[in-house]
N, C-alpha and C. Protein backbone atom coordinates (compact mmCIF):
# COMPACT_ATOMS: atom_id res chain seq x y z
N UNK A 1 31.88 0.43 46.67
CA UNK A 1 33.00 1.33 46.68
C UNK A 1 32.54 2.75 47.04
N UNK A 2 31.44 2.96 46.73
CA UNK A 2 30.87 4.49 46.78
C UNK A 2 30.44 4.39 48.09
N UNK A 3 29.84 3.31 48.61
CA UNK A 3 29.47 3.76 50.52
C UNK A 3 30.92 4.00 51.23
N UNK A 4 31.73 2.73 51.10
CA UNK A 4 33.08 3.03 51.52
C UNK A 4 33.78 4.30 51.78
N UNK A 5 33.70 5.36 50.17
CA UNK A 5 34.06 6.71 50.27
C UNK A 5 33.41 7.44 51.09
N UNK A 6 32.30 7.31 50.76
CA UNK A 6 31.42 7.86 51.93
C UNK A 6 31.37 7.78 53.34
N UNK A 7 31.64 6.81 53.89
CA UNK A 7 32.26 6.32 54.92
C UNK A 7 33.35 7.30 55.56
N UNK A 8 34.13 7.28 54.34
CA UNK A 8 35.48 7.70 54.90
C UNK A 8 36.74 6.82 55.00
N UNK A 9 36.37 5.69 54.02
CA UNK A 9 37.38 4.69 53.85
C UNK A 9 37.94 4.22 52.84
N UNK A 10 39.40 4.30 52.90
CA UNK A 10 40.35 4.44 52.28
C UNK A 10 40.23 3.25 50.56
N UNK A 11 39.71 4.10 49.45
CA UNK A 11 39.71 2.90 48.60
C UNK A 11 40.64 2.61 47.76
N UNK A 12 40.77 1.38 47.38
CA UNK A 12 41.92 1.34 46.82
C UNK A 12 41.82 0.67 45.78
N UNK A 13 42.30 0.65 44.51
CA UNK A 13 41.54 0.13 43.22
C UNK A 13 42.87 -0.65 42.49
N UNK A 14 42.88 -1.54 42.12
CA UNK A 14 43.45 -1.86 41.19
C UNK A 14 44.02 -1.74 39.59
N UNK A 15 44.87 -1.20 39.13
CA UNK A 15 44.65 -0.91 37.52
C UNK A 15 44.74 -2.36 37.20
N UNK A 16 44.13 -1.96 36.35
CA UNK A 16 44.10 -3.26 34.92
C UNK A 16 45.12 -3.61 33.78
N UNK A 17 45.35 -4.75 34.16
CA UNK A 17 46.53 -5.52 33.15
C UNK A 17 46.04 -5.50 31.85
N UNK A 18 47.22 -4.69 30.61
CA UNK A 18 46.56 -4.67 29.44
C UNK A 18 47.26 -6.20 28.97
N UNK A 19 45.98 -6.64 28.48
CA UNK A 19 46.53 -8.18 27.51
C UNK A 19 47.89 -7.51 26.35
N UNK A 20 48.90 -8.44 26.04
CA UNK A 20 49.49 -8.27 25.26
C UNK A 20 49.09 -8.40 23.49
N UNK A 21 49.11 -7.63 22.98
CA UNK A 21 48.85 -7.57 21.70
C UNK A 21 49.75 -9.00 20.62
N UNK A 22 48.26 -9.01 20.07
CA UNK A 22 48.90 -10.59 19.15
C UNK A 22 48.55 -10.14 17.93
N UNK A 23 49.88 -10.42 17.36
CA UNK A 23 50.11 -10.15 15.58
C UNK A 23 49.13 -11.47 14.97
N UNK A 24 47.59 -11.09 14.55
CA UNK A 24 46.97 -11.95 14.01
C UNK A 24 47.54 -12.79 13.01
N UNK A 25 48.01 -12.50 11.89
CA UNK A 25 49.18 -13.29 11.19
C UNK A 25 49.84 -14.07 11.31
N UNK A 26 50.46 -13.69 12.38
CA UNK A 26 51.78 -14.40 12.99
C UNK A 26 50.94 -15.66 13.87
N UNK A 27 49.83 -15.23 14.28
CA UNK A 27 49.41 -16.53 15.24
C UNK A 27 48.58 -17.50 14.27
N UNK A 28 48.52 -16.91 12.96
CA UNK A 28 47.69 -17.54 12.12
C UNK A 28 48.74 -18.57 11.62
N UNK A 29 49.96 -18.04 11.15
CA UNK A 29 50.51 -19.12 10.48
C UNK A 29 51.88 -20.04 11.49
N UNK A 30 51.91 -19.83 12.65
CA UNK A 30 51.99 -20.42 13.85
C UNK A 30 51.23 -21.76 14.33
N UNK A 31 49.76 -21.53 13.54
CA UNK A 31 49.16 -22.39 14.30
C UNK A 31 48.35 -23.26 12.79
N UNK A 32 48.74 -22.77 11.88
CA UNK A 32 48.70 -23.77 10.49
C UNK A 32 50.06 -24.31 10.33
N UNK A 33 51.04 -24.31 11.18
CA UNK A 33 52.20 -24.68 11.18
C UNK A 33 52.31 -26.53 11.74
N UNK A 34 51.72 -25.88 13.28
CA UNK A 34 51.17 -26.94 14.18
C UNK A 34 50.58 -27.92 13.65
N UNK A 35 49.55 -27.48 13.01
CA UNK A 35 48.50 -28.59 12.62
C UNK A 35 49.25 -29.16 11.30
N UNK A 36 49.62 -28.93 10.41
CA UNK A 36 50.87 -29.87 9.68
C UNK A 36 51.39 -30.88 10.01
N UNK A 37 52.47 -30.30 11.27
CA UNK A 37 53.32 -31.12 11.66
C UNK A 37 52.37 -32.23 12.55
N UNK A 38 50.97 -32.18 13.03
CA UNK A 38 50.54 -32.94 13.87
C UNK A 38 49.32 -34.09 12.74
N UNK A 39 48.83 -33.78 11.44
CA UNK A 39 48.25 -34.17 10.64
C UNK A 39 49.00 -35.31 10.14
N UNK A 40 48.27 -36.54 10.23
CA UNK A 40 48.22 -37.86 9.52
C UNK A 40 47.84 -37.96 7.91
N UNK A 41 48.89 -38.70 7.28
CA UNK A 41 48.41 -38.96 5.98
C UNK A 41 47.14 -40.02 6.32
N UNK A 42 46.29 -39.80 5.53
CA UNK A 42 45.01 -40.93 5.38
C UNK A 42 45.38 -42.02 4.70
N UNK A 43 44.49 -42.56 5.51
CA UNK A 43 44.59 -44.62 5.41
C UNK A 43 43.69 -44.84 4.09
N UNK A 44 44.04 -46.07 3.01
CA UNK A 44 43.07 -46.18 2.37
C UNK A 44 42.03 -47.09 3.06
N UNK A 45 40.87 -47.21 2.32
CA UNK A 45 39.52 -47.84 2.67
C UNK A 45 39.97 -48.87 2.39
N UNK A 46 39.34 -50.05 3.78
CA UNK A 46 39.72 -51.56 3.78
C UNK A 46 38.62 -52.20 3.48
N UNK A 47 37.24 -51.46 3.47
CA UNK A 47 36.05 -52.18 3.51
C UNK A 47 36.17 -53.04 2.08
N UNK A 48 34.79 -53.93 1.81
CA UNK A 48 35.08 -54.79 0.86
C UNK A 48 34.39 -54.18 -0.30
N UNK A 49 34.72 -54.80 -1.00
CA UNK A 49 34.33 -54.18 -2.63
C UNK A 49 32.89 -54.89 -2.78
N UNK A 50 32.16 -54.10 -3.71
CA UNK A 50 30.77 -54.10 -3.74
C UNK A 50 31.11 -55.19 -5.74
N UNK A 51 30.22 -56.02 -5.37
CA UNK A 51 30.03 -57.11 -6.85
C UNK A 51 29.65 -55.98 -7.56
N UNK A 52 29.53 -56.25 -9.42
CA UNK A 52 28.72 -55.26 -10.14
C UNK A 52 26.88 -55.72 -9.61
N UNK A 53 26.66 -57.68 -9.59
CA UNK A 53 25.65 -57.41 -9.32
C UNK A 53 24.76 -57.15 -8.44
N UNK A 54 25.12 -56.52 -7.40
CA UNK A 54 24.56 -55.80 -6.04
C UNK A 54 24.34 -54.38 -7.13
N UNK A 55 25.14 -53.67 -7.57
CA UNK A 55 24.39 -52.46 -8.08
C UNK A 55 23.65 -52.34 -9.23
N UNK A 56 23.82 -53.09 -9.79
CA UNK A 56 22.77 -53.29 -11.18
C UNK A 56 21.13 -52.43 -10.61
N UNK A 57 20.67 -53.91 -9.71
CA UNK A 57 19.35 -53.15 -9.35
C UNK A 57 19.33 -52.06 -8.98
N UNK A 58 19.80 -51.61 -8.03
CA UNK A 58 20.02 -50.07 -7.58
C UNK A 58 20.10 -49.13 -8.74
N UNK A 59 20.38 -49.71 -9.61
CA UNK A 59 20.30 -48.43 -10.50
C UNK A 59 18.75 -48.45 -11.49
N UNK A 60 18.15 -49.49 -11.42
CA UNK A 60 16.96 -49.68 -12.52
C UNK A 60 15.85 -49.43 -11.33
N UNK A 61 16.11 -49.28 -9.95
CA UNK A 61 15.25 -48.67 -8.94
C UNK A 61 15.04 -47.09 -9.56
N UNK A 62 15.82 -46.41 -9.76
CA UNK A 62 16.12 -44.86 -9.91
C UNK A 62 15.88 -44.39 -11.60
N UNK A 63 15.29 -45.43 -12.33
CA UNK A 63 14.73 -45.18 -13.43
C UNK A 63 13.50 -44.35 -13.40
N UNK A 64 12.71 -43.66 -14.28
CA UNK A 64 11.54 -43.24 -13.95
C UNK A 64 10.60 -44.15 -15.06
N UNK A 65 9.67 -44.26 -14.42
CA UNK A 65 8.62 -44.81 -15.55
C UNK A 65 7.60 -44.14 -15.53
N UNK A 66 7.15 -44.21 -17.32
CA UNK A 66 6.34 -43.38 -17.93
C UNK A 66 5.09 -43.93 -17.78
């Protein structure tokens, strides 16, 4: 731009678009609004149930001995 002037040619500049100002608030609870209406209730767990004696050992593993 500066040789241009120098030159002797005509510059021409663009102003700059100010972004529009956003009410933080307002976009806050706008967009906890959204996610509400788009949120699934949770499924219960289908996997299978564990016997008592599968955990028995597991737990006399985690004993300490003296």
């Amino acid at each position: 731009m500066i040789e241009a002037k120098i030159a002797g040619q005509q510059v021409i500049s663009v102003p700059e678009e100010e972004a529009p100002v956003v009410d933080i608030m307002t976009a806050l609870k706008e967009s906890i609004e959204r996610t509400k209406v788009q949120k699934k209730p949770m499924e219960k767990a289908k996997g299978a149930k564990k016997e008592v004696a599968e955990i028995e050992p597991a737990k006399q593993r985690k004993q300490k001995v003296a």
